[in-house]
PDB file of N, CA and C in Angstrom:
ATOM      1  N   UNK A   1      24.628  20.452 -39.708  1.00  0.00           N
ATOM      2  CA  UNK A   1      23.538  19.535 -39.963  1.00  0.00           C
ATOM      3  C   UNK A   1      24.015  18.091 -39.996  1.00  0.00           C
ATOM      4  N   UNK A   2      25.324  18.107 -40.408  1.00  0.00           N
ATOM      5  CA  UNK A   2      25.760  16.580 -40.666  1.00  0.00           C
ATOM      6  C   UNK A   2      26.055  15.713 -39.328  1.00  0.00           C
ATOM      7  N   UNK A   3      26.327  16.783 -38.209  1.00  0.00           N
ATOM      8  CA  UNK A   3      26.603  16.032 -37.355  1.00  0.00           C
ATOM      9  C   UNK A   3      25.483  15.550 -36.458  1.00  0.00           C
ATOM     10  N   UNK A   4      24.556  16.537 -36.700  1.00  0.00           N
ATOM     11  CA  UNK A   4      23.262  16.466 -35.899  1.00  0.00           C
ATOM     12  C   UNK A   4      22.759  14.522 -36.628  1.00  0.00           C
ATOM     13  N   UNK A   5      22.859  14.492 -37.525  1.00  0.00           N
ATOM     14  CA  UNK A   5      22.692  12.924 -38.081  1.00  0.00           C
ATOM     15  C   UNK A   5      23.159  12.360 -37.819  1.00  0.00           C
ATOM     16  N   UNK A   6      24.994  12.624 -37.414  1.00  0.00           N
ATOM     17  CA  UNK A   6      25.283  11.244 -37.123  1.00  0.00           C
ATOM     18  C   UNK A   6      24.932  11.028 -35.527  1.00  0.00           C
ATOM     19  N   UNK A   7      24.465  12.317 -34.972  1.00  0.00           N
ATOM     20  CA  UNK A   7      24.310  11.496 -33.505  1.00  0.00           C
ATOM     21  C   UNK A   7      22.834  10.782 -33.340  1.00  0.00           C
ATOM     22  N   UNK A   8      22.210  11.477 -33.894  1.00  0.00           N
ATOM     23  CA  UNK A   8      20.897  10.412 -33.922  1.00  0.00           C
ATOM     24  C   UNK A   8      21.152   9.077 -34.579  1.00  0.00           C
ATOM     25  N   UNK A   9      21.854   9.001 -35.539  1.00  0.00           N
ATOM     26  CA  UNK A   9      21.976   7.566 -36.115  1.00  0.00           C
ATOM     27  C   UNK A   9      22.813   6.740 -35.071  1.00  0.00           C
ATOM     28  N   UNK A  10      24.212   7.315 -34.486  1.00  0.00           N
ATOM     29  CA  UNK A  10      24.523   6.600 -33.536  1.00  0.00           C
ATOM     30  C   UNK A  10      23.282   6.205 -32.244  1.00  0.00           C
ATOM     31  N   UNK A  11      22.373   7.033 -32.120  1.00  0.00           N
ATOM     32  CA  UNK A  11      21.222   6.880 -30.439  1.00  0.00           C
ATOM     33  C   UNK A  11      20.991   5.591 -31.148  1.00  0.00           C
ATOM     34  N   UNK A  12      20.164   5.950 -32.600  1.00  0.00           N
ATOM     35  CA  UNK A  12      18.983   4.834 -32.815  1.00  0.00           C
ATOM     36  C   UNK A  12      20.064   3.329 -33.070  1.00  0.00           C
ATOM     37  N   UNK A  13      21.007   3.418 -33.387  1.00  0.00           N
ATOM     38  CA  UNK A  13      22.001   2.128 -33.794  1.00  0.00           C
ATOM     39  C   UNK A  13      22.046   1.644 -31.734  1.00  0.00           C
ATOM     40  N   UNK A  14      22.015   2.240 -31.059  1.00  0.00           N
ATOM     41  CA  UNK A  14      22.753   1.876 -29.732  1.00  0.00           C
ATOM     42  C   UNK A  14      21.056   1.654 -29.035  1.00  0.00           C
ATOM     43  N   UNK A  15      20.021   2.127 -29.475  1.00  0.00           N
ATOM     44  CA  UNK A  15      18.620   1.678 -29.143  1.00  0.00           C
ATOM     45  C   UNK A  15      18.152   0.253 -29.854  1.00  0.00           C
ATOM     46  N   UNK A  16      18.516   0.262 -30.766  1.00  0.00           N
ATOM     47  CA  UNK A  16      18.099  -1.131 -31.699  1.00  0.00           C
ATOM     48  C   UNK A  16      19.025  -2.293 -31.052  1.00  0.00           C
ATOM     49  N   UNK A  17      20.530  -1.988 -31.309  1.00  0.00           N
ATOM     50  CA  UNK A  17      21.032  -3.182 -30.099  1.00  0.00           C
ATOM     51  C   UNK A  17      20.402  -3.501 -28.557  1.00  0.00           C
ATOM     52  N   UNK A  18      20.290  -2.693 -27.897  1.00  0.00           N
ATOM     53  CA  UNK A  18      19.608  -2.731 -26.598  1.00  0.00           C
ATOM     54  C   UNK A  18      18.553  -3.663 -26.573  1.00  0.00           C
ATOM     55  N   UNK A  19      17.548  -2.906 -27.983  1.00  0.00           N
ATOM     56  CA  UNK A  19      16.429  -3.939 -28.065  1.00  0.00           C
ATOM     57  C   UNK A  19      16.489  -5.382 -28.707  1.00  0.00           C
ATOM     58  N   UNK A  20      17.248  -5.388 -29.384  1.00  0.00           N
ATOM     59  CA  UNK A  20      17.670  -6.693 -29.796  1.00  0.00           C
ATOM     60  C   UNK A  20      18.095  -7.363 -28.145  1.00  0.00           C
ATOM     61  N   UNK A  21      18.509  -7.237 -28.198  1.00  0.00           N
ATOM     62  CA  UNK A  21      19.753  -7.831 -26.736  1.00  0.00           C
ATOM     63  C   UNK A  21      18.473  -8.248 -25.195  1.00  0.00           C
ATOM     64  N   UNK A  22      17.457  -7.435 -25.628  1.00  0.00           N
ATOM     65  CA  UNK A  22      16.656  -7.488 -24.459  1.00  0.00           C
ATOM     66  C   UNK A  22      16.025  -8.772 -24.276  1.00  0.00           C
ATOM     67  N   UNK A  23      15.635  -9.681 -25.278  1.00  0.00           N
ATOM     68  CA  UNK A  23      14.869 -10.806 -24.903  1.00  0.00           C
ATOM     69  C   UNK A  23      15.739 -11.872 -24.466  1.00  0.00           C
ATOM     70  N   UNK A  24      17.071 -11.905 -24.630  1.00  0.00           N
ATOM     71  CA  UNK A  24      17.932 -13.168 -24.584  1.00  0.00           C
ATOM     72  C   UNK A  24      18.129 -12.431 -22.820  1.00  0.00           C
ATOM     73  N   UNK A  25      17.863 -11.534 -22.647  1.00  0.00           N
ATOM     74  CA  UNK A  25      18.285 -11.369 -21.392  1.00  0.00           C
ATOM     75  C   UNK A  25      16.514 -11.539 -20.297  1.00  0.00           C
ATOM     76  N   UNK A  26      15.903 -11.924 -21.173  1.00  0.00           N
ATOM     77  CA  UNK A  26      14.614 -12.142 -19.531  1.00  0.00           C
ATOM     78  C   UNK A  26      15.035 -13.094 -18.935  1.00  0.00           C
ATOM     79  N   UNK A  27      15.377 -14.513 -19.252  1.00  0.00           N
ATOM     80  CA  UNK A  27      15.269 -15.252 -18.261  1.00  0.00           C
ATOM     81  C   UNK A  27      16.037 -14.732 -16.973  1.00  0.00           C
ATOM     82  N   UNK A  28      17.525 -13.978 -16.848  1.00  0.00           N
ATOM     83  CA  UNK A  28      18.210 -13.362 -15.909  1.00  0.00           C
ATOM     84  C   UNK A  28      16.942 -12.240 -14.615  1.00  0.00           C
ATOM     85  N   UNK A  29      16.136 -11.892 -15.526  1.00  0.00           N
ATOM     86  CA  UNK A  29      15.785 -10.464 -15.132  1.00  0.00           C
ATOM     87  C   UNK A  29      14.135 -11.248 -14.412  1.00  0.00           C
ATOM     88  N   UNK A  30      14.266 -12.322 -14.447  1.00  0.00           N
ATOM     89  CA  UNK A  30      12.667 -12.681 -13.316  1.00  0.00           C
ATOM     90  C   UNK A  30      12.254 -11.951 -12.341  1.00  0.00           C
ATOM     91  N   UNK A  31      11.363 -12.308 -11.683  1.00  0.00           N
ATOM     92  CA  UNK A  31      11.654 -11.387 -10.441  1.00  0.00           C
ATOM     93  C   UNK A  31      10.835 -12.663  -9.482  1.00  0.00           C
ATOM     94  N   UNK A  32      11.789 -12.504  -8.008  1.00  0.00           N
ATOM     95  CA  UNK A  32      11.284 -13.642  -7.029  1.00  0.00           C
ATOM     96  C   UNK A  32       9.269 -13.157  -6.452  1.00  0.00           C
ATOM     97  N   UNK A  33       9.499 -14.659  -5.969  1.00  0.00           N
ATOM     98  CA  UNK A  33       7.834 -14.338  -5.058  1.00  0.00           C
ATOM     99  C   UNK A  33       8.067 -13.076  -4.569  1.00  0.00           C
ATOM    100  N   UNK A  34       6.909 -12.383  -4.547  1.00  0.00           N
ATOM    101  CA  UNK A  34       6.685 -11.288  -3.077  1.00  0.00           C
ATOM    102  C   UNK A  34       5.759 -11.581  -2.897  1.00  0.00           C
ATOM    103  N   UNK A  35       4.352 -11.261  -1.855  1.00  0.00           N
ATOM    104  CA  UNK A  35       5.686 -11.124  -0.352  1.00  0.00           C
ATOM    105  C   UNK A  35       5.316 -13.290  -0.408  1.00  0.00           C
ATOM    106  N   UNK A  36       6.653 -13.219   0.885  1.00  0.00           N
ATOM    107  CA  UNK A  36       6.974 -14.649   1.184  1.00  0.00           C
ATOM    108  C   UNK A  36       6.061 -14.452   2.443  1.00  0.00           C
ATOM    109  N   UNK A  37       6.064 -13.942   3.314  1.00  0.00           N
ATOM    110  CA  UNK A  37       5.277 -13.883   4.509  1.00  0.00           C
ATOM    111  C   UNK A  37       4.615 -12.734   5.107  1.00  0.00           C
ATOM    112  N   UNK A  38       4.690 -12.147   5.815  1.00  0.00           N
ATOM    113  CA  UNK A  38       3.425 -10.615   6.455  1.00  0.00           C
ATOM    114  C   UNK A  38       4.274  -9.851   6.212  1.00  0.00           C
ATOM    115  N   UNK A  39       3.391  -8.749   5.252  1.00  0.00           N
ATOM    116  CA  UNK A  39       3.989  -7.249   5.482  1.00  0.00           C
ATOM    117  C   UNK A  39       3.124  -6.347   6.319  1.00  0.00           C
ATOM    118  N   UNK A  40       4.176  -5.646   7.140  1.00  0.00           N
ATOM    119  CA  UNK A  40       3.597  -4.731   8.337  1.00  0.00           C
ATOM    120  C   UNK A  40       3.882  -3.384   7.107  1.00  0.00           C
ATOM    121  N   UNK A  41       2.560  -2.738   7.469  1.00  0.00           N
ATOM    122  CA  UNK A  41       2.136  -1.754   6.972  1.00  0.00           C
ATOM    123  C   UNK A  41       2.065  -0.485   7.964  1.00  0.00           C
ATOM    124  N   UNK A  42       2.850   0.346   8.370  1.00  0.00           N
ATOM    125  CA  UNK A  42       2.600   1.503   9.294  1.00  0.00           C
ATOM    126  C   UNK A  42       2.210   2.564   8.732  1.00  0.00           C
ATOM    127  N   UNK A  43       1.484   3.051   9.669  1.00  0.00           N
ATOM    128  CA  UNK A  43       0.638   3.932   9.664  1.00  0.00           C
ATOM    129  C   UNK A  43       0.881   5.674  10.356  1.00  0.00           C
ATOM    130  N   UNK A  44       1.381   6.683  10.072  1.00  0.00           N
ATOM    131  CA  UNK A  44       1.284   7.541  10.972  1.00  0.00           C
ATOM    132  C   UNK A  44       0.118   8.868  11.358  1.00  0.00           C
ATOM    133  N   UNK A  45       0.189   7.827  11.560  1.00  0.00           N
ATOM    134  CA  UNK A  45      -1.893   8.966  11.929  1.00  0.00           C
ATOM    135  C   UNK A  45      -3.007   7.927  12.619  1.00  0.00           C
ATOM    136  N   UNK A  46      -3.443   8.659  13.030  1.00  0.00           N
ATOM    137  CA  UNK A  46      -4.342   7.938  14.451  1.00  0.00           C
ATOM    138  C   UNK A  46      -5.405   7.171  13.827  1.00  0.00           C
ATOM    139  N   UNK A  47      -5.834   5.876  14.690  1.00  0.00           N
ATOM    140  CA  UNK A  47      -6.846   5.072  14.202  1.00  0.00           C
ATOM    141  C   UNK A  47      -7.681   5.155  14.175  1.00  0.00           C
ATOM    142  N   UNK A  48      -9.030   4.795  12.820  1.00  0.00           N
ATOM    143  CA  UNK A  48      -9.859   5.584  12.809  1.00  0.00           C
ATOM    144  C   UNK A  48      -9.962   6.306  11.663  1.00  0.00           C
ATOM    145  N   UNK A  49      -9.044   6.977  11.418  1.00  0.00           N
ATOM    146  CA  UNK A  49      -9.130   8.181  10.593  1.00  0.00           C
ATOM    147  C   UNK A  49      -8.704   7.780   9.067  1.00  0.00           C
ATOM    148  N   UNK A  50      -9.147   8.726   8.021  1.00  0.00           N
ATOM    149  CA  UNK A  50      -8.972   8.651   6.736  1.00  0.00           C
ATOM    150  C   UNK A  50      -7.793   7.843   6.447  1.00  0.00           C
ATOM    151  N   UNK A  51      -6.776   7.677   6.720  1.00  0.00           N
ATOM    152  CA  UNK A  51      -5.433   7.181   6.434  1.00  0.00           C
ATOM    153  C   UNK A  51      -5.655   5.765   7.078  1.00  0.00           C
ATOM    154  N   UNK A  52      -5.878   5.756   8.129  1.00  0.00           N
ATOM    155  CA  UNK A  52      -6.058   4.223   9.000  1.00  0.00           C
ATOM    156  C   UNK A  52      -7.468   3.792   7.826  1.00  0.00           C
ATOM    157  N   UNK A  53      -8.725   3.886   7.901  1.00  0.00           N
ATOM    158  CA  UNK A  53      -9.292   2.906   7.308  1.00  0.00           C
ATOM    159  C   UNK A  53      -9.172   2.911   5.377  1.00  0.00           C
ATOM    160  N   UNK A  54      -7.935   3.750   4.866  1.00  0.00           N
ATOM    161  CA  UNK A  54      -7.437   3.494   3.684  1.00  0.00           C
ATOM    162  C   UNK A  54      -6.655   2.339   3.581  1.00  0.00           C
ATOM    163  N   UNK A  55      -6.137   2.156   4.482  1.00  0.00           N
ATOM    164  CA  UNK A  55      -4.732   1.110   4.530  1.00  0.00           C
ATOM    165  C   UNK A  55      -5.309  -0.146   4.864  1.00  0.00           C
ATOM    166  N   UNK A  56      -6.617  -0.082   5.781  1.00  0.00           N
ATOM    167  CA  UNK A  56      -7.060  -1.545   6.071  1.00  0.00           C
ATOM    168  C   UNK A  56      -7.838  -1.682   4.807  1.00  0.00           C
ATOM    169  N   UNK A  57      -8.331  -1.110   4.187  1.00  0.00           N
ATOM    170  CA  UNK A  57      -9.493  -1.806   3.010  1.00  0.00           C
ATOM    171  C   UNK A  57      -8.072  -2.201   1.868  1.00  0.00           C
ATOM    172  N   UNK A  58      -7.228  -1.166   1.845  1.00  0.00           N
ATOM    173  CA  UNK A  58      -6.070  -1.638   0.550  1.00  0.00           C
ATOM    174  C   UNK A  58      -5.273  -3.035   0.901  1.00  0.00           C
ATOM    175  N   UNK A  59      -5.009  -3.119   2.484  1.00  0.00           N
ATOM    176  CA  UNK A  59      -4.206  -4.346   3.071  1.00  0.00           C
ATOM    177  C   UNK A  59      -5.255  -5.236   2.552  1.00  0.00           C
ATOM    178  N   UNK A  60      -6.718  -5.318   2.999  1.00  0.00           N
ATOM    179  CA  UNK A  60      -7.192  -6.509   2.933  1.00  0.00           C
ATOM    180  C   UNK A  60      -7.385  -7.048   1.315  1.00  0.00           C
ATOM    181  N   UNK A  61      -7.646  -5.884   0.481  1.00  0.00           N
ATOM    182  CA  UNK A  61      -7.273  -6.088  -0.670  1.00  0.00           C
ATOM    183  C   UNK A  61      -5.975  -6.537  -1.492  1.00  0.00           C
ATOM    184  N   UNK A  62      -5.133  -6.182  -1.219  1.00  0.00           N
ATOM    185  CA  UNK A  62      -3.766  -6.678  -1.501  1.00  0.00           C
ATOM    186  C   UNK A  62      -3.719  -8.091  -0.583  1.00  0.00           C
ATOM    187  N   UNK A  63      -4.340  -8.521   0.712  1.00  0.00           N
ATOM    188  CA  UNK A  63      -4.000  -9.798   0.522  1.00  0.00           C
ATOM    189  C   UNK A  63      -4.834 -10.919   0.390  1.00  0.00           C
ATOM    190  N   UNK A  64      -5.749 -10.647  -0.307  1.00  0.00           N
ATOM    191  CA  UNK A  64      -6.757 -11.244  -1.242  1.00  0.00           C
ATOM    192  C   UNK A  64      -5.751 -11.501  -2.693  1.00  0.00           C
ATOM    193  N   UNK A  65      -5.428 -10.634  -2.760  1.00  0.00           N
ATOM    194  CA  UNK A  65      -4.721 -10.815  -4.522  1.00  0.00           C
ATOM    195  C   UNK A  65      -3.315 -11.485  -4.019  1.00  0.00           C
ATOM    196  N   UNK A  66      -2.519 -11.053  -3.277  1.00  0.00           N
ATOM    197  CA  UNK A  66      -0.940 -11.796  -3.264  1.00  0.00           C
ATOM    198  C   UNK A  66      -1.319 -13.103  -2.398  1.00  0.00           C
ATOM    199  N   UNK A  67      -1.870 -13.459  -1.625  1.00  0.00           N
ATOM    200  CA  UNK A  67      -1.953 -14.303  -0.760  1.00  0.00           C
ATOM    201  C   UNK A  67      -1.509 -14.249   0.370  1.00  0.00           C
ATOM    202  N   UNK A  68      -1.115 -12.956   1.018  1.00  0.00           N
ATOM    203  CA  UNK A  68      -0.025 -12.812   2.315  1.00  0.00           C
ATOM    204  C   UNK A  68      -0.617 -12.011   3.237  1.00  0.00           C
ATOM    205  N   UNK A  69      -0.724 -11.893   4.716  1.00  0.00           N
ATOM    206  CA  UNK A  69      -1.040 -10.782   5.633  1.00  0.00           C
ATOM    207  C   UNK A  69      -0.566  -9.701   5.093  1.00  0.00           C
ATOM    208  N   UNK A  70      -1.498  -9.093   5.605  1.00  0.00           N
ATOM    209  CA  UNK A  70      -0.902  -7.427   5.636  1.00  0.00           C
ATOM    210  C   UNK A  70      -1.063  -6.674   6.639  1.00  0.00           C
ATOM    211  N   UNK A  71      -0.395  -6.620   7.638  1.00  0.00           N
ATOM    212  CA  UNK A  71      -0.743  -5.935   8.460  1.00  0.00           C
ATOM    213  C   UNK A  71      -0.513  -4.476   8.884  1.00  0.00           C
ATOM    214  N   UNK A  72      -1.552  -3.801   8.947  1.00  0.00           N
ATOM    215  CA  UNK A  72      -1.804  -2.295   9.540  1.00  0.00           C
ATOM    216  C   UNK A  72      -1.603  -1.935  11.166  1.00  0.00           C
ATOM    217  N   UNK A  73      -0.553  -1.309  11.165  1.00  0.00           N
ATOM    218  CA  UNK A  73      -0.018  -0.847  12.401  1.00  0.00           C
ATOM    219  C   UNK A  73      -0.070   1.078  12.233  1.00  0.00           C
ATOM    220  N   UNK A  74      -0.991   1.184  13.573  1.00  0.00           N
ATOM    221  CA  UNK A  74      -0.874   3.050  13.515  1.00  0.00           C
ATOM    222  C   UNK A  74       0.109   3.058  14.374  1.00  0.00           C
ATOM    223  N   UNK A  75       0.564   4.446  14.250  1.00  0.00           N
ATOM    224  CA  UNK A  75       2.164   5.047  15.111  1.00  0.00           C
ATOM    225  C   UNK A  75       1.802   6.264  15.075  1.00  0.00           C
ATOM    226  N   UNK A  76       1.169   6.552  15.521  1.00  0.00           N
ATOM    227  CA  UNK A  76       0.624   8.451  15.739  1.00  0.00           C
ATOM    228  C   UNK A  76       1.323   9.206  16.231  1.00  0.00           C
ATOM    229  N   UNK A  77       1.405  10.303  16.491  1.00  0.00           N
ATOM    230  CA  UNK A  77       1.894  11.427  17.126  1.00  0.00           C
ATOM    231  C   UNK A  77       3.689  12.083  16.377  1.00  0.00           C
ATOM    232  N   UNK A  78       3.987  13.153  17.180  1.00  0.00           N
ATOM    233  CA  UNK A  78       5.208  13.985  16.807  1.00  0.00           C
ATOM    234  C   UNK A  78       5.174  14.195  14.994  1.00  0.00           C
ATOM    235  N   UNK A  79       3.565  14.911  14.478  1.00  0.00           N
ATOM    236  CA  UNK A  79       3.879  15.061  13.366  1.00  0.00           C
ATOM    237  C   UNK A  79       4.177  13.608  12.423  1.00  0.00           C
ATOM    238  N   UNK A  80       4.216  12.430  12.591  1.00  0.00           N
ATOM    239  CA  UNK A  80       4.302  11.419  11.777  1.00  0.00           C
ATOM    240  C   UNK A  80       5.635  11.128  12.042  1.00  0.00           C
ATOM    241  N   UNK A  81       6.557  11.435  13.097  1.00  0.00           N
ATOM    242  CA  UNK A  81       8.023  11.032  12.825  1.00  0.00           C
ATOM    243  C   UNK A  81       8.237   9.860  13.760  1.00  0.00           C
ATOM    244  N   UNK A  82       6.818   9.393  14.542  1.00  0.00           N
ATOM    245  CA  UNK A  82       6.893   7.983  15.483  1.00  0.00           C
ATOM    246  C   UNK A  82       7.214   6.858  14.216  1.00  0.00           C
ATOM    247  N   UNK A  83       6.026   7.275  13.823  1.00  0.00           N
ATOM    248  CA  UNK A  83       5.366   5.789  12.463  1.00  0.00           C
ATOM    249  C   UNK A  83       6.856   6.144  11.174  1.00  0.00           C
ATOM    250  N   UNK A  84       7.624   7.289  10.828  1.00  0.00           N
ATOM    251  CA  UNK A  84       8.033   6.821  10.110  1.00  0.00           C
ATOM    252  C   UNK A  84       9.851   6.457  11.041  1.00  0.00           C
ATOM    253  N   UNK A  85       9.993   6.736  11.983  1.00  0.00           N
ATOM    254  CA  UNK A  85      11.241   6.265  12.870  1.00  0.00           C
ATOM    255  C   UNK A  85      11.170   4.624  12.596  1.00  0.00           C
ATOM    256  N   UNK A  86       9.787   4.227  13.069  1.00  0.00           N
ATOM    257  CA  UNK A  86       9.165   2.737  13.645  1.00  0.00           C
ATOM    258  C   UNK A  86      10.015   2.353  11.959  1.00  0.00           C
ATOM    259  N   UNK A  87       9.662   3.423  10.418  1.00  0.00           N
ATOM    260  CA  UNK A  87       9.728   2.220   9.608  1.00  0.00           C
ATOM    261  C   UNK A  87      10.888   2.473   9.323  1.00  0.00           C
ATOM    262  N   UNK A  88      12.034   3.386   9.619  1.00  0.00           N
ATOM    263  CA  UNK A  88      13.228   3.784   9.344  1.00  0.00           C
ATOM    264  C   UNK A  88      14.303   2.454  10.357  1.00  0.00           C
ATOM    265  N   UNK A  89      13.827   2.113  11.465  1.00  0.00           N
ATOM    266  CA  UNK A  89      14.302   1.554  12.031  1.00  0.00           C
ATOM    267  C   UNK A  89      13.992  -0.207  11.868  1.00  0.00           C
ATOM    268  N   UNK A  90      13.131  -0.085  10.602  1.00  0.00           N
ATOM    269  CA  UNK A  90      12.781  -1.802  10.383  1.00  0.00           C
ATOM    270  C   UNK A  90      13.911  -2.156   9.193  1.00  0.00           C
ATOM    271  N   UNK A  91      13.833  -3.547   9.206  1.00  0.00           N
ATOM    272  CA  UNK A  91      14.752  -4.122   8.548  1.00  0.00           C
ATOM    273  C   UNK A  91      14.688  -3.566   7.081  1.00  0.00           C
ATOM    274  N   UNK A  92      15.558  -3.532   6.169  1.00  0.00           N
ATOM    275  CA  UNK A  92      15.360  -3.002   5.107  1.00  0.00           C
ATOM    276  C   UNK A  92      15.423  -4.038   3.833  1.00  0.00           C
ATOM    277  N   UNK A  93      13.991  -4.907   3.852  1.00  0.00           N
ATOM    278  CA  UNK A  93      13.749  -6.487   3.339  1.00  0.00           C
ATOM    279  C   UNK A  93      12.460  -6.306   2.509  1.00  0.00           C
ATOM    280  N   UNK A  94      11.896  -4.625   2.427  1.00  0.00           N
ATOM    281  CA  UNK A  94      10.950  -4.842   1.357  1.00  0.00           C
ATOM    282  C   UNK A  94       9.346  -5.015   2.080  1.00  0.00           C
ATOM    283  N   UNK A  95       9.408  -5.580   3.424  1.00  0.00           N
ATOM    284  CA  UNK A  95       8.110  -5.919   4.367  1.00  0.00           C
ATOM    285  C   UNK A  95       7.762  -4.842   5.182  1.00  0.00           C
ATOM    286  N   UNK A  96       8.563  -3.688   5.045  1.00  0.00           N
ATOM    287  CA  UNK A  96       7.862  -2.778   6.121  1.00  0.00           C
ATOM    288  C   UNK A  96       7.492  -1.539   4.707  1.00  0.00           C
ATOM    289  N   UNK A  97       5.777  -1.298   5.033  1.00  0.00           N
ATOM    290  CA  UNK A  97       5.563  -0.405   4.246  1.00  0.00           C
ATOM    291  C   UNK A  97       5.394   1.195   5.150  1.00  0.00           C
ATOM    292  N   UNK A  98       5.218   2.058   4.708  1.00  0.00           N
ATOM    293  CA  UNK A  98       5.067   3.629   5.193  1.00  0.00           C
ATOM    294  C   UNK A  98       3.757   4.210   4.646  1.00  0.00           C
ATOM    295  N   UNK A  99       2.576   4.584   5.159  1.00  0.00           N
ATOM    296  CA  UNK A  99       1.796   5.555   4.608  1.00  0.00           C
ATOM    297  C   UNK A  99       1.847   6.446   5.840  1.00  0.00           C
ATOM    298  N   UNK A 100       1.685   8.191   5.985  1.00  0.00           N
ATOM    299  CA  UNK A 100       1.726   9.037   6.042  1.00  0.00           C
ATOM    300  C   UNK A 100       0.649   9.996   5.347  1.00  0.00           C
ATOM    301  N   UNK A 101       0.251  10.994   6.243  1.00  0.00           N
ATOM    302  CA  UNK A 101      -0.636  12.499   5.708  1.00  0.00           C
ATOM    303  C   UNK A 101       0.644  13.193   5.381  1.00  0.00           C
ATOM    304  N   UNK A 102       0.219  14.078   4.268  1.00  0.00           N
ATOM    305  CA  UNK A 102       1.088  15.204   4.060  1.00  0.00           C
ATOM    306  C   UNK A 102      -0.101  16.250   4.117  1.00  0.00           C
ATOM    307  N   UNK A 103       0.527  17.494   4.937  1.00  0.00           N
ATOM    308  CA  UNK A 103      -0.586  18.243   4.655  1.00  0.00           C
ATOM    309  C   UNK A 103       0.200  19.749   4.527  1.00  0.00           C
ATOM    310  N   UNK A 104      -0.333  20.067   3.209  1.00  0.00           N
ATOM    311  CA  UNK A 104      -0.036  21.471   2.169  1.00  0.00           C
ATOM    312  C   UNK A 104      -0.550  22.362   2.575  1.00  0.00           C
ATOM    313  N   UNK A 105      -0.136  23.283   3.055  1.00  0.00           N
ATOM    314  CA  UNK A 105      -0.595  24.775   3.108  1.00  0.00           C
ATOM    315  C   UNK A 105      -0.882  25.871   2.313  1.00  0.00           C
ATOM    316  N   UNK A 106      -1.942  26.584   2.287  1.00  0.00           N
ATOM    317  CA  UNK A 106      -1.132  27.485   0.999  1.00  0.00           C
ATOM    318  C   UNK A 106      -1.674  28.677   1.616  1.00  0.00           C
TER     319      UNK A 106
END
């Protein structure tokens, strides 16, 4: 039993520093603008369809609120592995987004 106490007293002693310690550390922990300029949004599934006019009402919504393009690009076919190659092969800067169908069988 005794030891079972001291390890909780050690968690909560090593949780209370943490939290102490946390406010002197925001100014470090900001976070920059996003986005700075257009995010391409791909799409793998054909235009038109449930997934394509999800992404244009959310793009145009998201860039109403951030202030930035958003642009919706479909990449259809081979099962979704065009649209997600297209985003596997984009720069890796945060601007290329991925939506995709998954579809469950049972």
């Amino acid at each position: 039993m005794g030891n079972v106490m001291k390890r909780s007293r050690r968690k909560f002693l090593r949780l209370t520093a943490g939290a102490t310690a946390l406010p002197a550390l925001h100014h470090v922990a900001l976070a920059l603008d996003y986005p700075t300029r257009p995010v391409h949004w791909i799409i793998s599934a054909a235009p038109g369809g449930t997934a394509d006019i999800l992404a244009r009402l959310m793009g145009a919504w998201l860039s109403e609120r951030l202030g930035e393009q958003f642009i919706v690009e479909s990449h259809p076919g081979a099962g979704g592995n065009i649209g997600t190659e297209a985003v596997v092969q984009a720069a890796p800067d945060g601007y290329t987004l991925h939506l995709t169908k998954t579809w469950i069988s049972t």
